[in-house]
C-alpha atoms as a PDB file:
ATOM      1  CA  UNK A   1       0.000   0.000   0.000  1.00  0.00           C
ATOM      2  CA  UNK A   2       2.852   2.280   0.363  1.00  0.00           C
ATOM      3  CA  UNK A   3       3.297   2.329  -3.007  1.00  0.00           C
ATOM      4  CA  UNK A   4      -0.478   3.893  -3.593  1.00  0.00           C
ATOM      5  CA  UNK A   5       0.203   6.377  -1.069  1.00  0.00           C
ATOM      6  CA  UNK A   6       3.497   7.383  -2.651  1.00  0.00           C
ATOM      7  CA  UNK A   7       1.956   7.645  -6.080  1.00  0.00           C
ATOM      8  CA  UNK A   8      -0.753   9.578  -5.330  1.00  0.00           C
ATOM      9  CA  UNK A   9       1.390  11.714  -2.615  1.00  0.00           C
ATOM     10  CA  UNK A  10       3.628  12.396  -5.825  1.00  0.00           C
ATOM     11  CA  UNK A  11       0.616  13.655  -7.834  1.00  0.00           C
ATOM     12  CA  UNK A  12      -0.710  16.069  -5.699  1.00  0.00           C
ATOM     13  CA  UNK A  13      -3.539  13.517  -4.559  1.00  0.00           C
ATOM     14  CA  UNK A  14      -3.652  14.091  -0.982  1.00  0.00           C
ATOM     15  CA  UNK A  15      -6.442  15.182   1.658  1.00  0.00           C
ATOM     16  CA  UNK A  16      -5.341  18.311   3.078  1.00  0.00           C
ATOM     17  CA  UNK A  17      -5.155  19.024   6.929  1.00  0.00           C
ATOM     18  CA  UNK A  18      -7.179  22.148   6.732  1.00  0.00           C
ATOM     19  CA  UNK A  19     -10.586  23.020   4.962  1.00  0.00           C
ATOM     20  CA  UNK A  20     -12.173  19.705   5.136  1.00  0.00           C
ATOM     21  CA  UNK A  21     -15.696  18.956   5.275  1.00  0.00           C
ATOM     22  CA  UNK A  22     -16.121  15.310   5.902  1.00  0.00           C
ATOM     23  CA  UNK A  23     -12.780  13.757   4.898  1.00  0.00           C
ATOM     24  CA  UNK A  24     -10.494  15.656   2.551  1.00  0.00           C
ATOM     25  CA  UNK A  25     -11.227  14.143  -0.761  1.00  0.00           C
ATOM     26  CA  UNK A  26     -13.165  16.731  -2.190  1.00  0.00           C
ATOM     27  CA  UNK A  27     -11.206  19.306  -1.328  1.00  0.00           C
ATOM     28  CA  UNK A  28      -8.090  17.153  -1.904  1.00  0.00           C
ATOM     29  CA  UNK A  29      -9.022  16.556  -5.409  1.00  0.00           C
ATOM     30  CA  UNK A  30     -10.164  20.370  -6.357  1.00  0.00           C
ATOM     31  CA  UNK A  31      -6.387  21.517  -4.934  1.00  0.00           C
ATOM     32  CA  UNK A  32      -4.949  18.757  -7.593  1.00  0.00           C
ATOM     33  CA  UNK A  33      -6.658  20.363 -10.168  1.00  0.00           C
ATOM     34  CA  UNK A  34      -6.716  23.574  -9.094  1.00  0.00           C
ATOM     35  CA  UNK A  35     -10.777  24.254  -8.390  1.00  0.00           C
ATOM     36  CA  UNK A  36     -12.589  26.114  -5.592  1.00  0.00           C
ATOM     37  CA  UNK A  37     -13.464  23.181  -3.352  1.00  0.00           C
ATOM     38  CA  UNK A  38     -16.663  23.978  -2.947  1.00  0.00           C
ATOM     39  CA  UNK A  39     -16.973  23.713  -7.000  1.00  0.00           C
ATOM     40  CA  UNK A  40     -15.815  20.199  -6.649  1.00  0.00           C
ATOM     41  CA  UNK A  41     -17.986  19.497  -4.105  1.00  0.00           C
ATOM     42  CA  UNK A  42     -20.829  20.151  -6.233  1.00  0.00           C
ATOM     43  CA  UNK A  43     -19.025  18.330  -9.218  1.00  0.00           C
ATOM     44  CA  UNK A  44     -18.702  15.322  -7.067  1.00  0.00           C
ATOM     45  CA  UNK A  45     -22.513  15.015  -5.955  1.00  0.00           C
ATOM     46  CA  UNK A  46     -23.744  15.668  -9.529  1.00  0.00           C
ATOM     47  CA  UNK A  47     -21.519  12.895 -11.250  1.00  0.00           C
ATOM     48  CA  UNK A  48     -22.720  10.676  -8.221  1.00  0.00           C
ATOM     49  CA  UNK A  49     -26.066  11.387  -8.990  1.00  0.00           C
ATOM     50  CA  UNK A  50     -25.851  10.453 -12.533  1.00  0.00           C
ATOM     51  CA  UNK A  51     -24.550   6.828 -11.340  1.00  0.00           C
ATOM     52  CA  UNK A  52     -26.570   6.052  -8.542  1.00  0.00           C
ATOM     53  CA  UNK A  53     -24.834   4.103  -5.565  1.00  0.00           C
ATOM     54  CA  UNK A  54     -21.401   5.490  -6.620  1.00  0.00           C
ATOM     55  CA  UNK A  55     -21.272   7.622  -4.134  1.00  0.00           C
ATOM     56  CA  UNK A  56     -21.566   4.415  -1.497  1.00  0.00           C
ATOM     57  CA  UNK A  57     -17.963   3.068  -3.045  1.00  0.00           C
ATOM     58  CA  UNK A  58     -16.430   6.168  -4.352  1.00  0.00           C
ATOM     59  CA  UNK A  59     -15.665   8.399  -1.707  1.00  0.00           C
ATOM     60  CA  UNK A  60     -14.835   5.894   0.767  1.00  0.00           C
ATOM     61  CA  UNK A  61     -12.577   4.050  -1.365  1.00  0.00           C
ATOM     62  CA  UNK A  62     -11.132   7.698  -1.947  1.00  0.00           C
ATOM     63  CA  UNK A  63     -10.889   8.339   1.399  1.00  0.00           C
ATOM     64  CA  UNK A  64      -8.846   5.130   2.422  1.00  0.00           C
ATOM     65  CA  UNK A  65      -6.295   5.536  -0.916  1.00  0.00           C
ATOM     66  CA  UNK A  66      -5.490   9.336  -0.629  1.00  0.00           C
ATOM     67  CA  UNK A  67      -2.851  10.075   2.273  1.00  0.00           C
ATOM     68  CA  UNK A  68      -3.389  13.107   4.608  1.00  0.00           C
ATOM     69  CA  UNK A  69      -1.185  15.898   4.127  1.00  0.00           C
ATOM     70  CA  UNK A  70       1.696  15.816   6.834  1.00  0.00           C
END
């Protein structure tokens, strides 16, 4: 797993320490790509809406793989 963790700590992909709402990812992801993270907060729930149940594997699965920001 260190190798996921590493990867995705190289990219940018990581849940940052401050301005969370639930766990990071959101917010994590929009500082990646360089969105407000309330924008891709609202991104997020529409594309999960558009595949219901998503949301159920999604996030969490986000939430485990995406390191927190030391």
């Amino acid at each position: 797993m260190n190798t996921v963790y590493g990867a995705m700590h190289q990219q940018g992909l990581v849940r940052p320490a401050r301005g969370r709402v639930l766990g990071g990812v959101c917010a994590g992801l929009a500082r990646r790509f360089g969105l407000d993270p309330w924008l891709a907060r609202v991104l997020f729930v529409l594309v999960l809406m558009l595949i219901p149940g998503s949301q159920i594997l999604i996030y969490p699965i986000l939430w485990i793989l995406m390191p927190s920001e030391r």
